[in-house]
C-alpha atoms as a PDB file:
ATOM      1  CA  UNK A   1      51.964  95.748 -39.665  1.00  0.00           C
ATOM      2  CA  UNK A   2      55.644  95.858 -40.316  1.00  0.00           C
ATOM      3  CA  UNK A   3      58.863  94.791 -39.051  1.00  0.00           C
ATOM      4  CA  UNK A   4      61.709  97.457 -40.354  1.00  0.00           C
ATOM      5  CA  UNK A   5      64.582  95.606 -40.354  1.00  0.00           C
ATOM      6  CA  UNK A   6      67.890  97.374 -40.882  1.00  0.00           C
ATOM      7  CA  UNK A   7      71.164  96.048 -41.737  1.00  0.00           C
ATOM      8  CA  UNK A   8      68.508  93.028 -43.476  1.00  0.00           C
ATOM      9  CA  UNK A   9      71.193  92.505 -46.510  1.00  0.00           C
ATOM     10  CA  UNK A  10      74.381  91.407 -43.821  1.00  0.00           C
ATOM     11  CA  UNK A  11      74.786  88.336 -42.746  1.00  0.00           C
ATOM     12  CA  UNK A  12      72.425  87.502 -39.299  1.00  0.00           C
ATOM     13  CA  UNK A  13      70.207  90.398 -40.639  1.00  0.00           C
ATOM     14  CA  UNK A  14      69.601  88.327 -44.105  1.00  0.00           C
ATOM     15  CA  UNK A  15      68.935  84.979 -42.209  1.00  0.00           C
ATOM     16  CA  UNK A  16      66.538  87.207 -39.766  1.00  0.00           C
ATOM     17  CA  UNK A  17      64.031  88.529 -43.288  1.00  0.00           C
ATOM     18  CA  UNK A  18      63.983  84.968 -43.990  1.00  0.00           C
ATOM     19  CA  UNK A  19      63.126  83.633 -40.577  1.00  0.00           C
ATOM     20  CA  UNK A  20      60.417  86.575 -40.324  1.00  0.00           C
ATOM     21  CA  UNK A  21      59.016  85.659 -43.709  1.00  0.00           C
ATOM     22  CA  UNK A  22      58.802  82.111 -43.484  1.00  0.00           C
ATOM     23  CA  UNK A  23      56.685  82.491 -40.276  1.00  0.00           C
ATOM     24  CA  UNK A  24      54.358  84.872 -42.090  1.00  0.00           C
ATOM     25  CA  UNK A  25      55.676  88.316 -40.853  1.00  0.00           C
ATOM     26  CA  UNK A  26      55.662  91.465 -43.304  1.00  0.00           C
ATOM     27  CA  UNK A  27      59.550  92.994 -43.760  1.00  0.00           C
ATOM     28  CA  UNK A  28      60.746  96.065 -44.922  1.00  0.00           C
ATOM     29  CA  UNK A  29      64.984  96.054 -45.338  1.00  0.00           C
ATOM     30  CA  UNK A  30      66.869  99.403 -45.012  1.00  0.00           C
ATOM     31  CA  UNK A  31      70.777  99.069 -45.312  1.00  0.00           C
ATOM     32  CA  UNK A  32      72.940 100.998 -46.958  1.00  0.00           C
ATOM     33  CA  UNK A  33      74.928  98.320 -49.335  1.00  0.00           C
ATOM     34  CA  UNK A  34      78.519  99.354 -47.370  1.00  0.00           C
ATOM     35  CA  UNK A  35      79.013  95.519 -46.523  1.00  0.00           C
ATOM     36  CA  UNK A  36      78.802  94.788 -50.224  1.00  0.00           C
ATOM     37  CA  UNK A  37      77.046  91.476 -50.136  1.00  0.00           C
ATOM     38  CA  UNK A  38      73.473  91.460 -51.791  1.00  0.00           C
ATOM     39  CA  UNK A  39      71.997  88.023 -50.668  1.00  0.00           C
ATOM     40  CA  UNK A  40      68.755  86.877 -52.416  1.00  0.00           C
ATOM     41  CA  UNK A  41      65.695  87.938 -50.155  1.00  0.00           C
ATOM     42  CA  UNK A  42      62.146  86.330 -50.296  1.00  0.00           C
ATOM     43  CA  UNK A  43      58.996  87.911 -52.506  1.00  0.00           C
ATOM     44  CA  UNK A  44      57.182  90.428 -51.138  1.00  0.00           C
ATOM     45  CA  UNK A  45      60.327  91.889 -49.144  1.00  0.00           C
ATOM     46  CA  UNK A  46      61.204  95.643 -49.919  1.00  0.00           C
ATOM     47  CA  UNK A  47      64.463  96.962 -49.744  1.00  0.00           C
ATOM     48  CA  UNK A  48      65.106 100.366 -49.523  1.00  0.00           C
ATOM     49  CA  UNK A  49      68.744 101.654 -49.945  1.00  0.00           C
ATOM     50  CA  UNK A  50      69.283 104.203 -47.132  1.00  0.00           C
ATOM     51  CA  UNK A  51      70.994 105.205 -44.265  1.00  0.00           C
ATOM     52  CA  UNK A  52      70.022 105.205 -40.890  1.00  0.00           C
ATOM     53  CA  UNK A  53      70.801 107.767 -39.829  1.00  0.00           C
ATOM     54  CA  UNK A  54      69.067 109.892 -43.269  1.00  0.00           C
ATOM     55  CA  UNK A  55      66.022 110.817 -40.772  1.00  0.00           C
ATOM     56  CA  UNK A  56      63.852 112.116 -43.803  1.00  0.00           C
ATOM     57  CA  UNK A  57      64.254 108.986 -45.494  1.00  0.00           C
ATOM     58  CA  UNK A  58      62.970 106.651 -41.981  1.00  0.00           C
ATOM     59  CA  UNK A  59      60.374 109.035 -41.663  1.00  0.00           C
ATOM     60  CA  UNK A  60      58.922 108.686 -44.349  1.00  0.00           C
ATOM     61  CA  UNK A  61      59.593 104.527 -44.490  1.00  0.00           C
ATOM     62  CA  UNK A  62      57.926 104.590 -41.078  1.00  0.00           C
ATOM     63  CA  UNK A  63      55.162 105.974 -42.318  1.00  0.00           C
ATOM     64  CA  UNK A  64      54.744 104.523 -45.566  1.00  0.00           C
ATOM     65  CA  UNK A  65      55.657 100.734 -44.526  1.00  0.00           C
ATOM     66  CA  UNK A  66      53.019 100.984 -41.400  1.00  0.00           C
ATOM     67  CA  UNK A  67      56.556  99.546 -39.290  1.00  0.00           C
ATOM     68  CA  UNK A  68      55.463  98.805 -35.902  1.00  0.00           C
ATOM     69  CA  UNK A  69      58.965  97.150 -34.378  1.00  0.00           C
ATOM     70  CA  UNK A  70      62.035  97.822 -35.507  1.00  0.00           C
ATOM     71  CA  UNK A  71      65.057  94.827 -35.828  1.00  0.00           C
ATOM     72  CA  UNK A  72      68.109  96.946 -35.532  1.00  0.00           C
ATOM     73  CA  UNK A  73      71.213  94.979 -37.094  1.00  0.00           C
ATOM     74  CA  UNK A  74      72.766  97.831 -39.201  1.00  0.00           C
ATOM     75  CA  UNK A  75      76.591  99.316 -38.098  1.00  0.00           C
ATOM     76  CA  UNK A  76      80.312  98.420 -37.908  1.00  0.00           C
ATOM     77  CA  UNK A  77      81.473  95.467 -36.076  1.00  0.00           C
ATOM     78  CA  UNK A  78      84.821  95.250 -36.918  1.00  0.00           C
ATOM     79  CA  UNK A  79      86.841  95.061 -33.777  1.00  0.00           C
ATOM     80  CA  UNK A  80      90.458  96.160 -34.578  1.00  0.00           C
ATOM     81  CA  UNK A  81      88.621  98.897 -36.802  1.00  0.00           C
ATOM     82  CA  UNK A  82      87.378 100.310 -34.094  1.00  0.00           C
ATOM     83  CA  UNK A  83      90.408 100.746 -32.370  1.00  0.00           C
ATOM     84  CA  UNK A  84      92.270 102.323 -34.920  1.00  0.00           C
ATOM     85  CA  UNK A  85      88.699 104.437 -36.207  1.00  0.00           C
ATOM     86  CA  UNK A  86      86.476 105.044 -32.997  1.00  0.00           C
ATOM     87  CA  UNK A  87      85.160 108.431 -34.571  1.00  0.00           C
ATOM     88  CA  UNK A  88      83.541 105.966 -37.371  1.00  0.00           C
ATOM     89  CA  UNK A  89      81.897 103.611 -35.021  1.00  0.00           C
ATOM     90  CA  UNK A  90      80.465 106.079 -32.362  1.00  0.00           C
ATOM     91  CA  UNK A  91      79.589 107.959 -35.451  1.00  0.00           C
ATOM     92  CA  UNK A  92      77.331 104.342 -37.086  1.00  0.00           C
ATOM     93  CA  UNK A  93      76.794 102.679 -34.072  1.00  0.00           C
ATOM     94  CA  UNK A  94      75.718 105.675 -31.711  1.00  0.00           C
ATOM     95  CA  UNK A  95      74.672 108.546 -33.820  1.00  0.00           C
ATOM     96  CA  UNK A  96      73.205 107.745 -36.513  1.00  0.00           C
ATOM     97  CA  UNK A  97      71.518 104.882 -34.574  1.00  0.00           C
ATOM     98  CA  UNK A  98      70.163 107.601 -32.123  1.00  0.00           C
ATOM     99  CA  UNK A  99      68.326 109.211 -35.304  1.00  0.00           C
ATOM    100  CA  UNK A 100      66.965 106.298 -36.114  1.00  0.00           C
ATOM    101  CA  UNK A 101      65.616 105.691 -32.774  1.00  0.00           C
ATOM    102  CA  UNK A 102      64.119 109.851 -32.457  1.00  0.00           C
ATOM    103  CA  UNK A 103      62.205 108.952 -35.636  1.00  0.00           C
ATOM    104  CA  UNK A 104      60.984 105.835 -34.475  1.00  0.00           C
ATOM    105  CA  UNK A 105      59.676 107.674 -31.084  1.00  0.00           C
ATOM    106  CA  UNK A 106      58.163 110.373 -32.957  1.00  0.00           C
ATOM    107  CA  UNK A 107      56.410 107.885 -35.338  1.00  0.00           C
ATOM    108  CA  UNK A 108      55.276 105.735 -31.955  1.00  0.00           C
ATOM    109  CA  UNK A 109      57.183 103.003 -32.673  1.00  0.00           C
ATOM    110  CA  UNK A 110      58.218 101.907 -29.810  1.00  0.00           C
ATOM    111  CA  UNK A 111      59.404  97.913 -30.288  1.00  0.00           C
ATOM    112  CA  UNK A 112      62.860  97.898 -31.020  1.00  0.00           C
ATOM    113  CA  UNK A 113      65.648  94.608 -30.834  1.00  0.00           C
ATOM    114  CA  UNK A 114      68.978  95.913 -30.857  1.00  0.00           C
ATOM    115  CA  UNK A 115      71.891  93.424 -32.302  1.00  0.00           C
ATOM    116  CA  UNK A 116      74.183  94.002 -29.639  1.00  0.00           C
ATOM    117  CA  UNK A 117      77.371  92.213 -28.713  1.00  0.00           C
ATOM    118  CA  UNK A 118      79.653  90.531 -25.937  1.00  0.00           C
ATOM    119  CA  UNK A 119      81.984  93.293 -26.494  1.00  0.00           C
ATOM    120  CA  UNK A 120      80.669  95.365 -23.907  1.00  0.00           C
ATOM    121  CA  UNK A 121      81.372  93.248 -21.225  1.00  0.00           C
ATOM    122  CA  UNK A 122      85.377  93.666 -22.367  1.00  0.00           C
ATOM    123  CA  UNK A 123      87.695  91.757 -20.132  1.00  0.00           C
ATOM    124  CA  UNK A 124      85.525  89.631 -18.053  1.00  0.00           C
ATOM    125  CA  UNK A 125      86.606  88.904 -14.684  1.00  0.00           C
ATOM    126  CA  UNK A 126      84.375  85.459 -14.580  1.00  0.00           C
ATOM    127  CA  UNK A 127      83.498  83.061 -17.250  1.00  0.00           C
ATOM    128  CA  UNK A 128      80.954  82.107 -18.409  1.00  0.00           C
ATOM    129  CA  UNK A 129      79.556  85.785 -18.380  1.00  0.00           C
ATOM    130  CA  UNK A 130      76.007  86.880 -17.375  1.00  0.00           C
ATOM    131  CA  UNK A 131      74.260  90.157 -18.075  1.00  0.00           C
ATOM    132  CA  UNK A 132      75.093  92.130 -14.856  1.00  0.00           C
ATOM    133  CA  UNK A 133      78.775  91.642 -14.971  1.00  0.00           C
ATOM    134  CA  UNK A 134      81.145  94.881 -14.898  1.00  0.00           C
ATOM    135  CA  UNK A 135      80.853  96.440 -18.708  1.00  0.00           C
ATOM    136  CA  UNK A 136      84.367  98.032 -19.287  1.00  0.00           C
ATOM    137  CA  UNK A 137      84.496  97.474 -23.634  1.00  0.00           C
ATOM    138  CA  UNK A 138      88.282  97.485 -24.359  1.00  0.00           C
ATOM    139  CA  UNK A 139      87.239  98.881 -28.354  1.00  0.00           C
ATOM    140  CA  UNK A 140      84.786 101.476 -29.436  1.00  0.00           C
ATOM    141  CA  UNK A 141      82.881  98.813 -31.093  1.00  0.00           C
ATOM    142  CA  UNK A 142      81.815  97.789 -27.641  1.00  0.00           C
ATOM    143  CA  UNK A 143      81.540 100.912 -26.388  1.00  0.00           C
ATOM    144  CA  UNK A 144      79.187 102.240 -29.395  1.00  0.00           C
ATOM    145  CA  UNK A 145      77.231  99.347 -28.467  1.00  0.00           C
ATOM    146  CA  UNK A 146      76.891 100.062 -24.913  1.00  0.00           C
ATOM    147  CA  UNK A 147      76.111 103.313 -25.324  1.00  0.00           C
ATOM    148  CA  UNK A 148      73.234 102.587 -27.122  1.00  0.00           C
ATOM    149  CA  UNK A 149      72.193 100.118 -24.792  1.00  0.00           C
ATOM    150  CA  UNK A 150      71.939 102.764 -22.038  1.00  0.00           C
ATOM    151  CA  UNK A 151      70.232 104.717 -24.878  1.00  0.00           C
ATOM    152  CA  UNK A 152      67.363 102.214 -25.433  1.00  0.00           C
ATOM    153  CA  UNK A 153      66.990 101.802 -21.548  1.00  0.00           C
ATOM    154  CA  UNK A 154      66.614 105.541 -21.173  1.00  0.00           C
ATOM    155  CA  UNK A 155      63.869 105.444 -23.627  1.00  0.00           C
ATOM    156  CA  UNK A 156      62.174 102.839 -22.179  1.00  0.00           C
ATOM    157  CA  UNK A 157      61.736 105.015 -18.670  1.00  0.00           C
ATOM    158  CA  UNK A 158      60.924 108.399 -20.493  1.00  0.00           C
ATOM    159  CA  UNK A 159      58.845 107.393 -23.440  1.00  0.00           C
ATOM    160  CA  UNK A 160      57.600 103.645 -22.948  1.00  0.00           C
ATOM    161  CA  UNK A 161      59.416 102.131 -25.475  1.00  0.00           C
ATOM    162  CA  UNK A 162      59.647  98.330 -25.562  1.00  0.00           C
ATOM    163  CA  UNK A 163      62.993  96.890 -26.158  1.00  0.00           C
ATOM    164  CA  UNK A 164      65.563  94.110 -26.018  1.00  0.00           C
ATOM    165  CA  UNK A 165      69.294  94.304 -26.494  1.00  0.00           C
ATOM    166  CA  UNK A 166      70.291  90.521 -27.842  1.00  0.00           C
ATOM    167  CA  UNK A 167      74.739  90.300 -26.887  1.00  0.00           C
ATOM    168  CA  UNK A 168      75.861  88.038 -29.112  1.00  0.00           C
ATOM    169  CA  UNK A 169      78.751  86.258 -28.783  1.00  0.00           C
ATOM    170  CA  UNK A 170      79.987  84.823 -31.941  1.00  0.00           C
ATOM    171  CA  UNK A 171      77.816  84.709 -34.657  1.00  0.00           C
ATOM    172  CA  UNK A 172      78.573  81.879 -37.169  1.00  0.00           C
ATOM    173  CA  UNK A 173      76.925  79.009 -39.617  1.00  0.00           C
ATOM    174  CA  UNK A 174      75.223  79.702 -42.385  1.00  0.00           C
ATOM    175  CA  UNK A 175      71.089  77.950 -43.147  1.00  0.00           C
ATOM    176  CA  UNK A 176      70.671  74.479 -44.116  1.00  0.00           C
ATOM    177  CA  UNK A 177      69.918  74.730 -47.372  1.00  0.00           C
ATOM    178  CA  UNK A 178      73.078  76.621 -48.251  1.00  0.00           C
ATOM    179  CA  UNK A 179      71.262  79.791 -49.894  1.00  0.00           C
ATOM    180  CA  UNK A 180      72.555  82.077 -47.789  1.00  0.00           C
ATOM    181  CA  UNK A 181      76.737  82.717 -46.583  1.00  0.00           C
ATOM    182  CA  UNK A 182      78.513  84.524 -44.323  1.00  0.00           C
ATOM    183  CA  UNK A 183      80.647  87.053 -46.207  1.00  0.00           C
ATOM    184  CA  UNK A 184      81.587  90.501 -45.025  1.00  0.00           C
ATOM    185  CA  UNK A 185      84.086  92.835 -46.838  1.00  0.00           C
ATOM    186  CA  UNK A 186      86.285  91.991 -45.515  1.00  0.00           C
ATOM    187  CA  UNK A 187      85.568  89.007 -43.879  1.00  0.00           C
ATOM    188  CA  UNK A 188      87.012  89.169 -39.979  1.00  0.00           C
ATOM    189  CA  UNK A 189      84.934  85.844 -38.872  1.00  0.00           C
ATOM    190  CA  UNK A 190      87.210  82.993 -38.251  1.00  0.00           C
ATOM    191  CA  UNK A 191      85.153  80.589 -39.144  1.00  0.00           C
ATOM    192  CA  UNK A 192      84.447  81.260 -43.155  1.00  0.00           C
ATOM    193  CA  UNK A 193      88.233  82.442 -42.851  1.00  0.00           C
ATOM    194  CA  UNK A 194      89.159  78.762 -41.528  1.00  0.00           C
ATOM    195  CA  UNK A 195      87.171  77.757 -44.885  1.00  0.00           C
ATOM    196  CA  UNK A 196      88.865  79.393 -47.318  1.00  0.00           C
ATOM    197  CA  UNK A 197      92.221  79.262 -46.420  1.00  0.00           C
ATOM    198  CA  UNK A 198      91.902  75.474 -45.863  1.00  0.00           C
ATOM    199  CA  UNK A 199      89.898  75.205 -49.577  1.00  0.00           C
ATOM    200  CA  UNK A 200      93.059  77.568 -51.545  1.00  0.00           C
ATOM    201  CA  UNK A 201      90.663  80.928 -51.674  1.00  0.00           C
ATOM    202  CA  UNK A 202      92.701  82.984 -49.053  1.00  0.00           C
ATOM    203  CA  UNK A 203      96.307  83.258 -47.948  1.00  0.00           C
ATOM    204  CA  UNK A 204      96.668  81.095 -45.157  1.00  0.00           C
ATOM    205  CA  UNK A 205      94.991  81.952 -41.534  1.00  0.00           C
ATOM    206  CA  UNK A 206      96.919  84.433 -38.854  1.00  0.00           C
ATOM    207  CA  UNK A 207      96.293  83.051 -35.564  1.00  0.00           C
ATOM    208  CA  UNK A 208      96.294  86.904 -33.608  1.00  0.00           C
ATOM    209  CA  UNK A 209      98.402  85.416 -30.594  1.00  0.00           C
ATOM    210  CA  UNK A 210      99.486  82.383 -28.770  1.00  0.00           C
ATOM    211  CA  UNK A 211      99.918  83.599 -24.888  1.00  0.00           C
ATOM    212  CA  UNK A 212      96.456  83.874 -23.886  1.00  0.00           C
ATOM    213  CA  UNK A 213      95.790  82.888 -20.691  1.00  0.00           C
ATOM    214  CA  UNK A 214      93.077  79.469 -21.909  1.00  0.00           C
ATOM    215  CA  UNK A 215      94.010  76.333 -22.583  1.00  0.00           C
ATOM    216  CA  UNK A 216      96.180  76.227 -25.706  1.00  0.00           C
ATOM    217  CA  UNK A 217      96.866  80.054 -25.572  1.00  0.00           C
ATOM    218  CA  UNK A 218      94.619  81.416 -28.398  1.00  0.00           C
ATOM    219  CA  UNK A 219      91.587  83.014 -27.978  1.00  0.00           C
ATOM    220  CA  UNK A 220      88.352  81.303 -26.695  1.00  0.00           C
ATOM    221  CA  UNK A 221      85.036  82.527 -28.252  1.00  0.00           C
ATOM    222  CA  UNK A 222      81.314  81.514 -27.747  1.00  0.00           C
ATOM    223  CA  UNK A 223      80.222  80.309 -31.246  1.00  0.00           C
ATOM    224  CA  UNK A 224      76.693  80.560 -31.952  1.00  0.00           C
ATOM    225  CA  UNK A 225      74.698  79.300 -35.059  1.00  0.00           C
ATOM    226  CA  UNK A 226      73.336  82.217 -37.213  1.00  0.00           C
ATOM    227  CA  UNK A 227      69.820  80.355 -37.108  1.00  0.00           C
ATOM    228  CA  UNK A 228      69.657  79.904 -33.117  1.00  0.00           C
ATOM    229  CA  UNK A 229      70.447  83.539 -32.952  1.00  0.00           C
ATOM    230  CA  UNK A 230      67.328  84.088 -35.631  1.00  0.00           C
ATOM    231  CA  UNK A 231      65.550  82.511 -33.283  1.00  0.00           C
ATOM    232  CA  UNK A 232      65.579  84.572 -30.448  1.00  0.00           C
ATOM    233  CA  UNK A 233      65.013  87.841 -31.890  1.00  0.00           C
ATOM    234  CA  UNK A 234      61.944  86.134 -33.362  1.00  0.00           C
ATOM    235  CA  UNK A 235      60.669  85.435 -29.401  1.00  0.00           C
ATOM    236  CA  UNK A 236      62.130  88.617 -28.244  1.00  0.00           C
ATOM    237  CA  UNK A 237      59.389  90.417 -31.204  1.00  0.00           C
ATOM    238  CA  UNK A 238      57.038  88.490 -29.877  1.00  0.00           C
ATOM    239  CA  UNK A 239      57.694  89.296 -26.592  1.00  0.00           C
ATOM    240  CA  UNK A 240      57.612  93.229 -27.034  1.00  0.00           C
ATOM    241  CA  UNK A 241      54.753  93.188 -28.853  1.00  0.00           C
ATOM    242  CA  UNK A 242      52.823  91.785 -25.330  1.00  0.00           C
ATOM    243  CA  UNK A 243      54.061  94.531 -23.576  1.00  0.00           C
ATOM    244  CA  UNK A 244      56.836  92.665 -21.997  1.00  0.00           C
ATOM    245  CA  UNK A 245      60.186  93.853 -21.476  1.00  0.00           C
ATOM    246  CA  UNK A 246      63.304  92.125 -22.184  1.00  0.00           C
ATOM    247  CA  UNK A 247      66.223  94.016 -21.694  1.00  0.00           C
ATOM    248  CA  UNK A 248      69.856  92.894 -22.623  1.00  0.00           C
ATOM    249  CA  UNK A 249      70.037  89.278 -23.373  1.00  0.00           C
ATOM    250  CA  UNK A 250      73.185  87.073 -23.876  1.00  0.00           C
ATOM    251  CA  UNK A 251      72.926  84.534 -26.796  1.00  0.00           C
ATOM    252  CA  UNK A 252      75.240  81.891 -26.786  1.00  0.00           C
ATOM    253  CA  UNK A 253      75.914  78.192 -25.643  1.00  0.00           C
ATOM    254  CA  UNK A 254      77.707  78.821 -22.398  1.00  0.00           C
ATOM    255  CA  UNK A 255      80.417  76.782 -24.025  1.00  0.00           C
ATOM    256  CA  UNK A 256      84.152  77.875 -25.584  1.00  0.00           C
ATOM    257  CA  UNK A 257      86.159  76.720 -28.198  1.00  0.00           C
ATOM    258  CA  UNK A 258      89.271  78.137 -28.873  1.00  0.00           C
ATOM    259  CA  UNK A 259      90.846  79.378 -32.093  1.00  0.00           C
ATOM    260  CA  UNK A 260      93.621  76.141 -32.156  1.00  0.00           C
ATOM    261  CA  UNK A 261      90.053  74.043 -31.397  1.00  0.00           C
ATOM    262  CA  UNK A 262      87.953  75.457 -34.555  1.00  0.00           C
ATOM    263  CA  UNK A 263      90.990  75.199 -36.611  1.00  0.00           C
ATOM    264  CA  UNK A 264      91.519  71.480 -35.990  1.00  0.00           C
ATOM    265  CA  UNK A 265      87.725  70.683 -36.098  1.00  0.00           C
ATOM    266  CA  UNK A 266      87.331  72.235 -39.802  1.00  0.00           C
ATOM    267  CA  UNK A 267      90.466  70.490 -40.686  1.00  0.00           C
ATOM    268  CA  UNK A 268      89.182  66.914 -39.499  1.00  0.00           C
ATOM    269  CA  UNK A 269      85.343  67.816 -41.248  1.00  0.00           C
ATOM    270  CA  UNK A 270      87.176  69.300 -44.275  1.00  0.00           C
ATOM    271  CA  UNK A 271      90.020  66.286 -44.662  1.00  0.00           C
ATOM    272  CA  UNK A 272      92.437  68.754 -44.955  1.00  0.00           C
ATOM    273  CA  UNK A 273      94.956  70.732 -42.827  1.00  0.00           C
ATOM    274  CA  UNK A 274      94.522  74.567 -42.267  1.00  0.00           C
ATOM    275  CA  UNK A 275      97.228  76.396 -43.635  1.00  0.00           C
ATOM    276  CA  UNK A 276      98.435  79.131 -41.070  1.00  0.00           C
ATOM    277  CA  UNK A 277     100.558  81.757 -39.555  1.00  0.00           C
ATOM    278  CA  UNK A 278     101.267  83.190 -35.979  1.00  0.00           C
ATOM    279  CA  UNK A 279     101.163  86.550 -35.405  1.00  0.00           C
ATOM    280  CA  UNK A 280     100.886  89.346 -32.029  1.00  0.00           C
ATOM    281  CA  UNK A 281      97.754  89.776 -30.363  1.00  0.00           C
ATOM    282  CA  UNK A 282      95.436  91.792 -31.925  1.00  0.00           C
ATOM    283  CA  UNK A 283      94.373  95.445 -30.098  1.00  0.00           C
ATOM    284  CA  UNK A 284      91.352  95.180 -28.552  1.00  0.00           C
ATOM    285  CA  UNK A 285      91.304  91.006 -28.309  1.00  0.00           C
ATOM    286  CA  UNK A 286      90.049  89.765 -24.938  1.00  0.00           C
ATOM    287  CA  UNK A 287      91.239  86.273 -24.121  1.00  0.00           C
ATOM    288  CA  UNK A 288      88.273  84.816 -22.792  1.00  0.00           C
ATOM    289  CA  UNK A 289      84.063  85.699 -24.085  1.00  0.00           C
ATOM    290  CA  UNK A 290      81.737  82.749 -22.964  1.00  0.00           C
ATOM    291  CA  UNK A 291      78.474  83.175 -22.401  1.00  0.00           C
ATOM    292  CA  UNK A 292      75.911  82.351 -19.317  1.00  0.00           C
ATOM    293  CA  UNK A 293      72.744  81.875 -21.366  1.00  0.00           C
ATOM    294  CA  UNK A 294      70.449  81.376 -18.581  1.00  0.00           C
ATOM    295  CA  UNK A 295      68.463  84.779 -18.447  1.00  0.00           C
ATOM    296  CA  UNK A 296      68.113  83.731 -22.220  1.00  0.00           C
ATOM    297  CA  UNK A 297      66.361  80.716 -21.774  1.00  0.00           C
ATOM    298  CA  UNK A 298      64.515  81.891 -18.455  1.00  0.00           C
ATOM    299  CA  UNK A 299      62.715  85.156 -20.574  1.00  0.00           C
ATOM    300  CA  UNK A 300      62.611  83.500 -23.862  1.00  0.00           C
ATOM    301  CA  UNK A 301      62.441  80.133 -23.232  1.00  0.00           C
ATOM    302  CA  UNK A 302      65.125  80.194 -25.970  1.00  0.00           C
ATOM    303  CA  UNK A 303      68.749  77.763 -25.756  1.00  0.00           C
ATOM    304  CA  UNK A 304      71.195  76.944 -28.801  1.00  0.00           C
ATOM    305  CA  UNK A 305      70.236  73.940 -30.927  1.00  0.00           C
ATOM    306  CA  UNK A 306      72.894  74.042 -33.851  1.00  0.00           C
ATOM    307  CA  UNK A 307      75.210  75.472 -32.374  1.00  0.00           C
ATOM    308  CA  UNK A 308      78.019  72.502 -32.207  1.00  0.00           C
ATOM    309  CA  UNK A 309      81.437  73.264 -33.740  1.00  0.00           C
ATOM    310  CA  UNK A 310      81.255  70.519 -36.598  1.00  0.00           C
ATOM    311  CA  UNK A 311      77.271  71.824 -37.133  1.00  0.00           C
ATOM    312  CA  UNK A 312      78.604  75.356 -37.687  1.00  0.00           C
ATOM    313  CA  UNK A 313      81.600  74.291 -39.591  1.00  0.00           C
ATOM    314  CA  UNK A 314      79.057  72.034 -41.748  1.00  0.00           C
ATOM    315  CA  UNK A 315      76.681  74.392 -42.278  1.00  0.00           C
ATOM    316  CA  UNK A 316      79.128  77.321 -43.083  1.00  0.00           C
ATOM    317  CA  UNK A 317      80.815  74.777 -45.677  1.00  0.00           C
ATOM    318  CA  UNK A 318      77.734  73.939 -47.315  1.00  0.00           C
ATOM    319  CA  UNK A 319      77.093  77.407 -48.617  1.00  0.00           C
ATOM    320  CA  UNK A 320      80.904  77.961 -49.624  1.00  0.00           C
ATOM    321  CA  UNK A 321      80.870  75.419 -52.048  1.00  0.00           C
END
């Protein structure tokens, strides 16, 4: 049987069809191409160029591929996008992902991992954050996310489905061996953004405000290696396909490092300085997102293992060069 895994060409969903493969599982990739990267996938994995939320088309890939869970990685995540576009993201990240989910119920499919995000916590009152803290997204990217959240837990009561909602925090690093990158178009991560503008490749870095309320005044973020996140939706499959229920997850390292801190690590690992700018907070920027990982490692047994700045800064250099 199957894993459908959509969103498989962007960046965690590509290191996901590898991790899947490499442990023996049978993949079938639906994404659309709109985040214009085409990353080399193993033999033997389909991809099918499709939309979601094209219910004819999953119908019939349901059927055909013999799917029995679905990864879901496939929408928008860009945050100030969202602000300035919410009828795009509710549109991607609710919609169309509600079709996809009616076709999966009416094919009895009923395994699903949802690539959710630390968004929809928003402002947190307490750091590090754990999974029944106030959700109040600041940007419809959080709030498309949430809403599908409640989505999957509504199915779960009314039709039995089996699911687990994995909040990222920052998703970063790249594999070992360098075959695979972080790219998006356009790239918003500030890590591969660090990169380039330190190596000549991009006009140097904007640092989106200075008057946060953490320690140097930029923004703090939970950074977690691409791989370690891998990982867990690899445990949270197997867990849903015992019958278990997971729920929403946070993955990250219960740890912070601010932007000023990332830019001065890749500077010392790369030997040179990072050129950049200061500009005004960003809409839809919360100062603080740290995760509490416990419930993580309690229903997984999962915790972070690469996840160290000058790791992720290695490993996301390795595959730039």
């Amino acid at each position: 049987m199957a894993i459908l895994v959509t969103g498989g060409l962007g960046f965690v969903g590509s290191h996901f069809v590898w991790a899947a493969s490499r442990v023996g599982r049978e993949v079938v990739v639906l994404d659309d191409g709109s985040a214009g990267t085409d990353p080399p996938m193993p033999a033997g994995v389909t991809t099918i160029r499709g939309d979601i939320g094209d219910k004819a088309l999953v119908r019939d890939l349901l059927r055909r591929a013999s799917v029995d869970a679905i990864v879901h990685f496939a929408g928008k995540i860009q945050v100030g996008e969202s602000v300035t576009n919410p009828a795009l993201y509710l549109d991607v990240n609710l919609v169309r992902a509600l079709a996809l989910l009616d076709c999966a119920r009416e094919a009895s499919v009923l395994r699903m991992v949802f690539s959710s995000t630390a968004a929809v916590y928003g402002e947190p009152e307490v750091v590090p954050i754990v999974e029944d803290a106030p959700k109040r997204p600041v940007n419809a990217y959080g709030a498309s996310k949430l809403a599908f959240e409640y989505a999957l837990e509504a199915y779960g009561k009314a039709y039995g489905l089996k699911w687990a909602a994995l909040r990222y925090f920052n998703a970063a690093g790249a594999q070992e061996d360098g075959l695979l990158r972080e790219m998006h178009e356009p790239e918003t991560h500030l890590i591969p953004l660090v990169i380039d503008a330190a190596l000549g490749r991009r006009p140097p870095l904007t640092l989106f405000g200075t008057d946060y309320p953490t320690r140097d005044g930029t923004c703090e973020r939970d950074y977690i290696h691409v791989s370690d996140l891998v990982s867990a939706h690899l445990r949270a499959i197997a867990l849903l396909e015992q019958g278990r229920d997971v729920g929403p997850l946070n993955l990250g390292t219960g740890r912070g490092s601010t932007v000023r801190e990332v830019i001065d690590a890749a500077s010392r690992i790369l030997g040179k300085p990072v050129p950049f700018n200061v500009g005004a907070r960003r809409a839809g920027d919360p100062s603080a997102l740290v995760a509490s990982p416990a419930r993580a490692e309690q229903v997984l047994g999962w915790r972070a293992v690469r996840s160290d700045l000058p790791t992720l800064i290695e490993d996301a250099l390795r595959s730039r060069r």
